[in-house]
C-alpha atoms as a PDB file:
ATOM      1  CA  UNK A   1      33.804  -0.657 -38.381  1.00  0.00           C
ATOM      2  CA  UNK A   2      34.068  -1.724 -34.553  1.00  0.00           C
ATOM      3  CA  UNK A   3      31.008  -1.557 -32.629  1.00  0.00           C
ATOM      4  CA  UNK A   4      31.433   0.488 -29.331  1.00  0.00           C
ATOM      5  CA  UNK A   5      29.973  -1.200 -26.198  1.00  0.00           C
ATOM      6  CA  UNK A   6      27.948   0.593 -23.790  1.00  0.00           C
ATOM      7  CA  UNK A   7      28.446   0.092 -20.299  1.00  0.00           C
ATOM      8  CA  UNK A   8      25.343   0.558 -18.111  1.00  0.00           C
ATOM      9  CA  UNK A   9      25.581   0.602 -14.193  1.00  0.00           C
ATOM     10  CA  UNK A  10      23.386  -2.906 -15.094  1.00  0.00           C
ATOM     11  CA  UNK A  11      25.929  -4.597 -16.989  1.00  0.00           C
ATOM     12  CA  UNK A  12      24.481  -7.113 -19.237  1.00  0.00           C
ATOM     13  CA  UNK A  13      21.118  -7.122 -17.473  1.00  0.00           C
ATOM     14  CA  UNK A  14      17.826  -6.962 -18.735  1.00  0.00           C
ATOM     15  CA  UNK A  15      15.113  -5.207 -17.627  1.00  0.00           C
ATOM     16  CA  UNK A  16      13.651  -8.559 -16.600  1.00  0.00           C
ATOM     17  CA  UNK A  17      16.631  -9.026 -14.458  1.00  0.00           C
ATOM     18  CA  UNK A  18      16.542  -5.485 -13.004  1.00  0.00           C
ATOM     19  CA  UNK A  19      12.422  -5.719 -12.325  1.00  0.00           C
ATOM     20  CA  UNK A  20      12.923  -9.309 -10.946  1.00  0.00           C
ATOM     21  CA  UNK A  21      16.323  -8.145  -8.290  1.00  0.00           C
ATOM     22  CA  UNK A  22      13.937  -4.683  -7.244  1.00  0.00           C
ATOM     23  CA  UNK A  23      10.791  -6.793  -6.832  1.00  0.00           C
ATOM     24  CA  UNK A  24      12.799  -9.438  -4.920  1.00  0.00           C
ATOM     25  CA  UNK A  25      14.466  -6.942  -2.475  1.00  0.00           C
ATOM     26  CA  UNK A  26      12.302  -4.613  -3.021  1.00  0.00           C
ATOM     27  CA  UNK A  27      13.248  -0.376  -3.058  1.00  0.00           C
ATOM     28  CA  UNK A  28      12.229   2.837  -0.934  1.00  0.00           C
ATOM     29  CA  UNK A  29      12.144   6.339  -2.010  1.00  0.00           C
ATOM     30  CA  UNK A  30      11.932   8.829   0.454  1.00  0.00           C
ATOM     31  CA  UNK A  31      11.621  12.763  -0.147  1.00  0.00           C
ATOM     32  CA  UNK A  32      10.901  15.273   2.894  1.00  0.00           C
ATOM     33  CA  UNK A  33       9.015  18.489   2.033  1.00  0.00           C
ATOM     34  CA  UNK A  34       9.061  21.949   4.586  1.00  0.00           C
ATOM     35  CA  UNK A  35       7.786  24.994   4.124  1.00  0.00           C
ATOM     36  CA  UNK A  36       9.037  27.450   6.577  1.00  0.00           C
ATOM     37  CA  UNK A  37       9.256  31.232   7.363  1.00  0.00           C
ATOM     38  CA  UNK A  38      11.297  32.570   9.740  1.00  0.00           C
ATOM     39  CA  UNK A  39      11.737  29.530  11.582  1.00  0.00           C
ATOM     40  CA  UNK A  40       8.390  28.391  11.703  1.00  0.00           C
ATOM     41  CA  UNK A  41       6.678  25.707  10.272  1.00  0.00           C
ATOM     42  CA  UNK A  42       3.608  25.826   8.367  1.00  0.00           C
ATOM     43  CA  UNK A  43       3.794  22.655   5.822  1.00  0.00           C
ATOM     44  CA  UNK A  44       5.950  19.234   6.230  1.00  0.00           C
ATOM     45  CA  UNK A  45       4.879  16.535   3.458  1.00  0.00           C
ATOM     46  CA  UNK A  46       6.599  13.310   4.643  1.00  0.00           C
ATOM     47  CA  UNK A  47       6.740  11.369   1.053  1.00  0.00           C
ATOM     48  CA  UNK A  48       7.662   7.200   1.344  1.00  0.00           C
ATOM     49  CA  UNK A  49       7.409   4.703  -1.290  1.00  0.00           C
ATOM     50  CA  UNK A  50       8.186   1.164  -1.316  1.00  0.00           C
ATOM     51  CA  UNK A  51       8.374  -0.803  -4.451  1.00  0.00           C
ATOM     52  CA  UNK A  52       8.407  -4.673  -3.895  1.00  0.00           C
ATOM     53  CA  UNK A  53       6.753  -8.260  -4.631  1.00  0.00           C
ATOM     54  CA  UNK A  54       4.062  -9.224  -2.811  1.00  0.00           C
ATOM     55  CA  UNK A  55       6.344 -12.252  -1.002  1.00  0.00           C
ATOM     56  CA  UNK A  56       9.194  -9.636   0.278  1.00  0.00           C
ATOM     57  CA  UNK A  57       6.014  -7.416   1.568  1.00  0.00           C
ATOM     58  CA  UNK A  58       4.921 -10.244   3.541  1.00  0.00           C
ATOM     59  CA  UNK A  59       7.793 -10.789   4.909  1.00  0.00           C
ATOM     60  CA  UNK A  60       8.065  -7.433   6.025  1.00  0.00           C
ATOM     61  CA  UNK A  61       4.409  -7.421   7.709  1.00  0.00           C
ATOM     62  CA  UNK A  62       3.190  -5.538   5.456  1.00  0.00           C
ATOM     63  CA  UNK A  63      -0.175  -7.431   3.776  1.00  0.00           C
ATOM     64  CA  UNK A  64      -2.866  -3.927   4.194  1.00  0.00           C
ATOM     65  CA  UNK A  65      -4.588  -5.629   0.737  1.00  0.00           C
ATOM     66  CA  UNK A  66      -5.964  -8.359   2.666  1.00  0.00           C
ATOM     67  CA  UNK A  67      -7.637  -6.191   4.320  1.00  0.00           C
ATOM     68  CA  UNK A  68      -8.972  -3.962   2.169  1.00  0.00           C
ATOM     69  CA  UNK A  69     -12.644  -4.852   0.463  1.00  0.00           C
ATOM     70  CA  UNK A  70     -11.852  -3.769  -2.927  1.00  0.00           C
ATOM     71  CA  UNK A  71      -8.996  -5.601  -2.932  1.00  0.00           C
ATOM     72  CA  UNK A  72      -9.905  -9.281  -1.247  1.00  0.00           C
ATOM     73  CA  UNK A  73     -13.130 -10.861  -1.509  1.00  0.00           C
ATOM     74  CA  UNK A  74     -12.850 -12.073   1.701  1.00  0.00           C
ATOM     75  CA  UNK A  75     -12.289  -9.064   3.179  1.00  0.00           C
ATOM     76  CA  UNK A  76     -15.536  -7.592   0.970  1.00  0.00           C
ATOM     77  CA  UNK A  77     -17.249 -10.779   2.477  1.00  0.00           C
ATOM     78  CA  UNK A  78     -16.493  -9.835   5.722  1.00  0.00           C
ATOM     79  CA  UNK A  79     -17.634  -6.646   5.791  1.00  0.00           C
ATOM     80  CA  UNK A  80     -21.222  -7.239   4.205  1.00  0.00           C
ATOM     81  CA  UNK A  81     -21.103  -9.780   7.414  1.00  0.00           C
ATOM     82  CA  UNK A  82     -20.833  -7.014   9.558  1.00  0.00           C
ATOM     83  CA  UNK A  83     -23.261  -4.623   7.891  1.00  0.00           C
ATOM     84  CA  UNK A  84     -25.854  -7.498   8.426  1.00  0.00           C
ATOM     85  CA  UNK A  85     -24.844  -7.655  11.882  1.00  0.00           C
ATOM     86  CA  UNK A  86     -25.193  -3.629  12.612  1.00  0.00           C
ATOM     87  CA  UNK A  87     -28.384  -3.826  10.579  1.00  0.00           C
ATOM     88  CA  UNK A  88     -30.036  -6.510  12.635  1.00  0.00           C
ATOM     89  CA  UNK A  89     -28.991  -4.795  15.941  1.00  0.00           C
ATOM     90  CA  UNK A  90     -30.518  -1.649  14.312  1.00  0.00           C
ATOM     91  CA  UNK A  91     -33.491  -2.842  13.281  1.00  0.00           C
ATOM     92  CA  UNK A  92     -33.700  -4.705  17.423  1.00  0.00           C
ATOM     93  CA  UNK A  93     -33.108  -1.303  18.736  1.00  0.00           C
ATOM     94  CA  UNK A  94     -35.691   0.591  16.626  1.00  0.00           C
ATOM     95  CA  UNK A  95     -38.327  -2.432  17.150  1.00  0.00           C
ATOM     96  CA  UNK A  96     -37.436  -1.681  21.402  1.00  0.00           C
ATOM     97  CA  UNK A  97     -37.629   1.688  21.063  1.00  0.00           C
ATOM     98  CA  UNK A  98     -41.361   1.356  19.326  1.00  0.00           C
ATOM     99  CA  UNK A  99     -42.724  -1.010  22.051  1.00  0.00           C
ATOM    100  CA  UNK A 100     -42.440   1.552  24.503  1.00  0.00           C
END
């Protein structure tokens, strides 16, 4: 009894090798959603994904987690830093505004 081969549009690949090419070049889906009637439009959802490693979004500019304080602690760090900062000048403004 022979065996029949299946032929996949990956060839021998595995899905480490398929995961590793998408995350190295990295993928975008697109869809475009409009609602219309008679020519006029009420609703347009613009849909855009991008699937990629971290390195090929860098290299695209794209590094919004850095950013972001629940993603980086420096970022988190940064913020409390500013906080203080808007506190203090709060706090200078109320004490000023007392004293008169």
């Amino acid at each position: 009894m022979t065996e029949a081969k299946l032929n996949t549009s990956t060839g021998n690949s595995s899905l480490r090798d398929v995961l590793e090419l998408v995350l190295d070049k990295g993928i975008v889906i697109v869809g475009d959603i409009q609602i219309k009637i008679a020519d006029v439009d009420l609703l347009t959802i613009k849909i855009r994904l991008l699937v990629c490693g971290v390195d090929k979004a860098l290299e695209m500019g794209i590094n919004w987690w850095q950013d972001d304080p629940y993603l980086s602690s420096k970022a988190r760090e940064e913020e409390q830093y500013q906080q203080k900062l808007v506190e203090a000048r709060l706090a200078k403004l109320e004490s000023l505004n007392k004293s008169k």
